[in-house]
N, C-alpha and C. Protein backbone atom coordinates (compact mmCIF):
# COMPACT_ATOMS: atom_id res chain seq x y z
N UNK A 1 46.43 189.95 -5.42
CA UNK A 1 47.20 188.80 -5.01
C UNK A 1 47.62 188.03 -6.26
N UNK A 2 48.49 187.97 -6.67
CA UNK A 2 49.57 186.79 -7.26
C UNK A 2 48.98 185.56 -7.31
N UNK A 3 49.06 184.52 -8.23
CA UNK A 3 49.11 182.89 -8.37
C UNK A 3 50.29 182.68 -8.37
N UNK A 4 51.09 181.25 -7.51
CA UNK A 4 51.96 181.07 -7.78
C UNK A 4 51.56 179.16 -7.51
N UNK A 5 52.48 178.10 -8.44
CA UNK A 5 53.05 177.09 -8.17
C UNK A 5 53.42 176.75 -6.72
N UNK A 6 53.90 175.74 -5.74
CA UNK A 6 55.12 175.54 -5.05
C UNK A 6 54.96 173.77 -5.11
N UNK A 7 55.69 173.25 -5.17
CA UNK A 7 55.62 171.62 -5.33
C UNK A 7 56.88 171.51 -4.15
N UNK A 8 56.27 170.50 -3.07
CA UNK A 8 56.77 170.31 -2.05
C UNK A 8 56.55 168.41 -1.66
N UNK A 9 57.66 168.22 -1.09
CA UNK A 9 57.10 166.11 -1.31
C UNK A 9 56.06 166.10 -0.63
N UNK A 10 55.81 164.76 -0.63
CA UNK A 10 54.43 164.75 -0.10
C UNK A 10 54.41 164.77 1.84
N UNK A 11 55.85 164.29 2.46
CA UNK A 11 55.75 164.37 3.95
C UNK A 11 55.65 165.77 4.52
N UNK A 12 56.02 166.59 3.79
CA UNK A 12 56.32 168.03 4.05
C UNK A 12 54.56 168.53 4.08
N UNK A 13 53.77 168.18 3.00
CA UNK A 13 52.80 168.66 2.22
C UNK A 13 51.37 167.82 3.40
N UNK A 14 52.21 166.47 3.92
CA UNK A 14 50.87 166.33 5.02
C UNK A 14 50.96 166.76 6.27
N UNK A 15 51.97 167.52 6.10
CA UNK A 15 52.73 167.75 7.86
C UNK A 15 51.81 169.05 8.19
N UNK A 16 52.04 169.99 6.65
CA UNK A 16 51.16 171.26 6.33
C UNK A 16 49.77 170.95 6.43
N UNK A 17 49.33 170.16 5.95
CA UNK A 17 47.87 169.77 6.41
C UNK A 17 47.61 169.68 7.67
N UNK A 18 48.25 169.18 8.14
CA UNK A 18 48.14 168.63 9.95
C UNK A 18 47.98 169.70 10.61
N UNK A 19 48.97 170.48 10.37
CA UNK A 19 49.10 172.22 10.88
C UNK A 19 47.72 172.47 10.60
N UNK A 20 47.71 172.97 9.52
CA UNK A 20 46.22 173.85 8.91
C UNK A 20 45.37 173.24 9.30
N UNK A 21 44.68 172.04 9.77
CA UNK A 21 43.58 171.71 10.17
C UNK A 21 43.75 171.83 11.62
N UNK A 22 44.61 171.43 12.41
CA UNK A 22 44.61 171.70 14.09
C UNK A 22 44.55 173.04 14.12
N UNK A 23 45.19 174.08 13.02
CA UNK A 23 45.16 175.91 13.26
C UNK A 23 43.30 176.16 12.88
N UNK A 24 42.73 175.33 12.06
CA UNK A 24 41.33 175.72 11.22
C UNK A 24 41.95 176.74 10.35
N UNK A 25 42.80 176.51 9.56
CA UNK A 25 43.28 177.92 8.76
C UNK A 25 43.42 176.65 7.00
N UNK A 26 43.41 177.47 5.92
CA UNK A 26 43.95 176.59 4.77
C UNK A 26 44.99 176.81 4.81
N UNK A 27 45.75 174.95 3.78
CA UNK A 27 46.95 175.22 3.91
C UNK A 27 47.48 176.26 2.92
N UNK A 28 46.99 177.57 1.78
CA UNK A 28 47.49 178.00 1.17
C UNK A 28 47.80 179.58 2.00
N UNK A 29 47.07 179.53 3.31
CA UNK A 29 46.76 180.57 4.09
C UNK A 29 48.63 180.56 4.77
N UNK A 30 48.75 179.37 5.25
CA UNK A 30 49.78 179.08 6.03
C UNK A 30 50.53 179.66 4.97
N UNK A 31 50.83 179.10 3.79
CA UNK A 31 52.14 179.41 3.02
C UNK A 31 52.79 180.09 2.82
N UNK A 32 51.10 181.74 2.75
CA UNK A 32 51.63 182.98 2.63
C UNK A 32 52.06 183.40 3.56
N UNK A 33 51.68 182.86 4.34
CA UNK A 33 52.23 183.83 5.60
C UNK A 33 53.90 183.04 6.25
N UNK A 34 53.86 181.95 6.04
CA UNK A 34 55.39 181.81 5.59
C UNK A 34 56.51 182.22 5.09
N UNK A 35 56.09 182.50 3.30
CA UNK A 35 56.98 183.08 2.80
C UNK A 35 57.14 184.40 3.05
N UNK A 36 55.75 185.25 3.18
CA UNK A 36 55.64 186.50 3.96
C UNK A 36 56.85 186.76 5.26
N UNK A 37 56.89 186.11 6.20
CA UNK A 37 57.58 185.97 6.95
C UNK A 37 59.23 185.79 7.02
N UNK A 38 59.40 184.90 6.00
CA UNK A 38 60.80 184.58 5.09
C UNK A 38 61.35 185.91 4.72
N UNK A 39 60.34 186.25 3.82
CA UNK A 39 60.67 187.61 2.68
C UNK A 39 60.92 188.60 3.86
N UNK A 40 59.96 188.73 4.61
CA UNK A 40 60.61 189.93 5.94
C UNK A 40 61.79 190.08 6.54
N UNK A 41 62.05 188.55 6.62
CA UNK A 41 63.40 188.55 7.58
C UNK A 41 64.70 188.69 6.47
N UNK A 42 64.47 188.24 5.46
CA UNK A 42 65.87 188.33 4.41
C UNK A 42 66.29 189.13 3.71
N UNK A 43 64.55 190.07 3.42
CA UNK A 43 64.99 191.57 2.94
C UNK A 43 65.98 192.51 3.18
N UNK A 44 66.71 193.19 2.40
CA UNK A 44 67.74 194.47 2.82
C UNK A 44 66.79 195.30 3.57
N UNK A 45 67.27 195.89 4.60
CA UNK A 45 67.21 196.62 5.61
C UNK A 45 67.77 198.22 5.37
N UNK A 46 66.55 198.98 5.26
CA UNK A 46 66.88 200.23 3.70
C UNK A 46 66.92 201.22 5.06
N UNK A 47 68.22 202.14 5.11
CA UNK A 47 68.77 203.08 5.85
C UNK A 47 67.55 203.98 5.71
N UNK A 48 67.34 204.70 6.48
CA UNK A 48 66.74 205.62 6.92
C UNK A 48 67.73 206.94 6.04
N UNK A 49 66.46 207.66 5.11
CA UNK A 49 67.63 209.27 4.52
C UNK A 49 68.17 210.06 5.82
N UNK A 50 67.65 210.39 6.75
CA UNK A 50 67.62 210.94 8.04
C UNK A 50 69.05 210.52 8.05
N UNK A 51 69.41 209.26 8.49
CA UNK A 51 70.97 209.02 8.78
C UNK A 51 71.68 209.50 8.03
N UNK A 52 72.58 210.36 9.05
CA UNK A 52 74.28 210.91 8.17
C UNK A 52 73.67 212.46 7.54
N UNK A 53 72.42 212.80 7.64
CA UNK A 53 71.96 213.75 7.67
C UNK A 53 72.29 215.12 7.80
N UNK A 54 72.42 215.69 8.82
CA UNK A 54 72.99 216.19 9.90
C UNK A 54 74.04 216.10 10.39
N UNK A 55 74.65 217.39 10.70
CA UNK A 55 76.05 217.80 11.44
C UNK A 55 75.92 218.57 12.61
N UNK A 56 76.22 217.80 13.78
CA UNK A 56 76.21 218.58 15.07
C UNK A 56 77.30 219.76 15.30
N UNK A 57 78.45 219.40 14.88
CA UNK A 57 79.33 220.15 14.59
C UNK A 57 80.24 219.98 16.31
N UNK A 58 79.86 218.30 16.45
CA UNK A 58 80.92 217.87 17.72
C UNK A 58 81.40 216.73 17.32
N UNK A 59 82.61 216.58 17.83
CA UNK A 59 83.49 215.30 17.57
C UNK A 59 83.72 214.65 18.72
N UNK A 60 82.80 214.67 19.31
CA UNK A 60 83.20 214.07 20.77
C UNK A 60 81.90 212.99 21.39
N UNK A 61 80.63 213.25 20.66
CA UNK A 61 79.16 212.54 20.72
C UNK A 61 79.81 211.20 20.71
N UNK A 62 80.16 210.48 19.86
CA UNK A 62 80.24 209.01 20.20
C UNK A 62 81.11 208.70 22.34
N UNK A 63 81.64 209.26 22.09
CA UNK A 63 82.49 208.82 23.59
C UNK A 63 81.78 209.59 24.21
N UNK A 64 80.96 210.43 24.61
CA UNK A 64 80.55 211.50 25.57
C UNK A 64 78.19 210.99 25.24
N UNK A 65 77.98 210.11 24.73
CA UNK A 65 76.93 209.85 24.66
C UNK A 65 76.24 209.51 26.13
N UNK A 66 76.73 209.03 26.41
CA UNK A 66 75.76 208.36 27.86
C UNK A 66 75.55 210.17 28.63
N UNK A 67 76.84 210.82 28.46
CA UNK A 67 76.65 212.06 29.47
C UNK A 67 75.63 213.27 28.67
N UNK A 68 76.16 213.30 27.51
CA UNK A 68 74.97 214.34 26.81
C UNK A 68 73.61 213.53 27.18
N UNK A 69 72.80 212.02 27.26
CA UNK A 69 71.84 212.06 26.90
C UNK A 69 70.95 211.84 28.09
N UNK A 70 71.94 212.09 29.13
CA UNK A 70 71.34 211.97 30.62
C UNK A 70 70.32 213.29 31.00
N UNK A 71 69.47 212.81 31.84
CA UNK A 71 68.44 213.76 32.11
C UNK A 71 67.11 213.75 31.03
N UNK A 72 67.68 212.74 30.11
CA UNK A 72 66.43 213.37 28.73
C UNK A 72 65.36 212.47 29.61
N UNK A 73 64.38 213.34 29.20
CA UNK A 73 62.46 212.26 29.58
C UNK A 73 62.57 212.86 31.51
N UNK A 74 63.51 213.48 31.98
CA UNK A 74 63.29 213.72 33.21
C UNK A 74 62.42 214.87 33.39
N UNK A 75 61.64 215.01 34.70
CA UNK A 75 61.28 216.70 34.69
C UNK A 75 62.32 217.43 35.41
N UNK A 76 62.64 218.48 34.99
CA UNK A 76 63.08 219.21 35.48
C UNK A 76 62.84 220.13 36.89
């Protein structure tokens, strides 16, 4: 784990207290899991190699999808 700084005013900084003591959690517990949370959502979103992969060798899958993928998960 990392050390880091964050300097925040002080209404922000008792609001975080308030939290962390009604959660029983510290407030440095909260933070990470904040920015943790931040960093998740803003990250690039890394393609899968799999995509574009493969050639079915049909030109018709996008408009004809619902009908090719009918029956899948059924028993036969």
């Amino acid at each position: 784990m990392q050390k880091t700084t964050v300097y925040m005013d002080e209404s922000t900084y008792r609001r975080l207290k308030q939290i962390a003591r009604a959660r029983r959690r510290p407030p440095a517990e909260m933070v990470r899991e904040a920015v943790a949370e931040f960093a998740a959502r803003h990250a690039p979103r890394r393609t899968p190699k799999s995509i574009g992969a493969f050639k079915s060798g049909r030109r018709d899958l996008g408009q004809r999808a619902e009908e090719l993928l009918s029956g899948i998960g059924k028993d036969r």
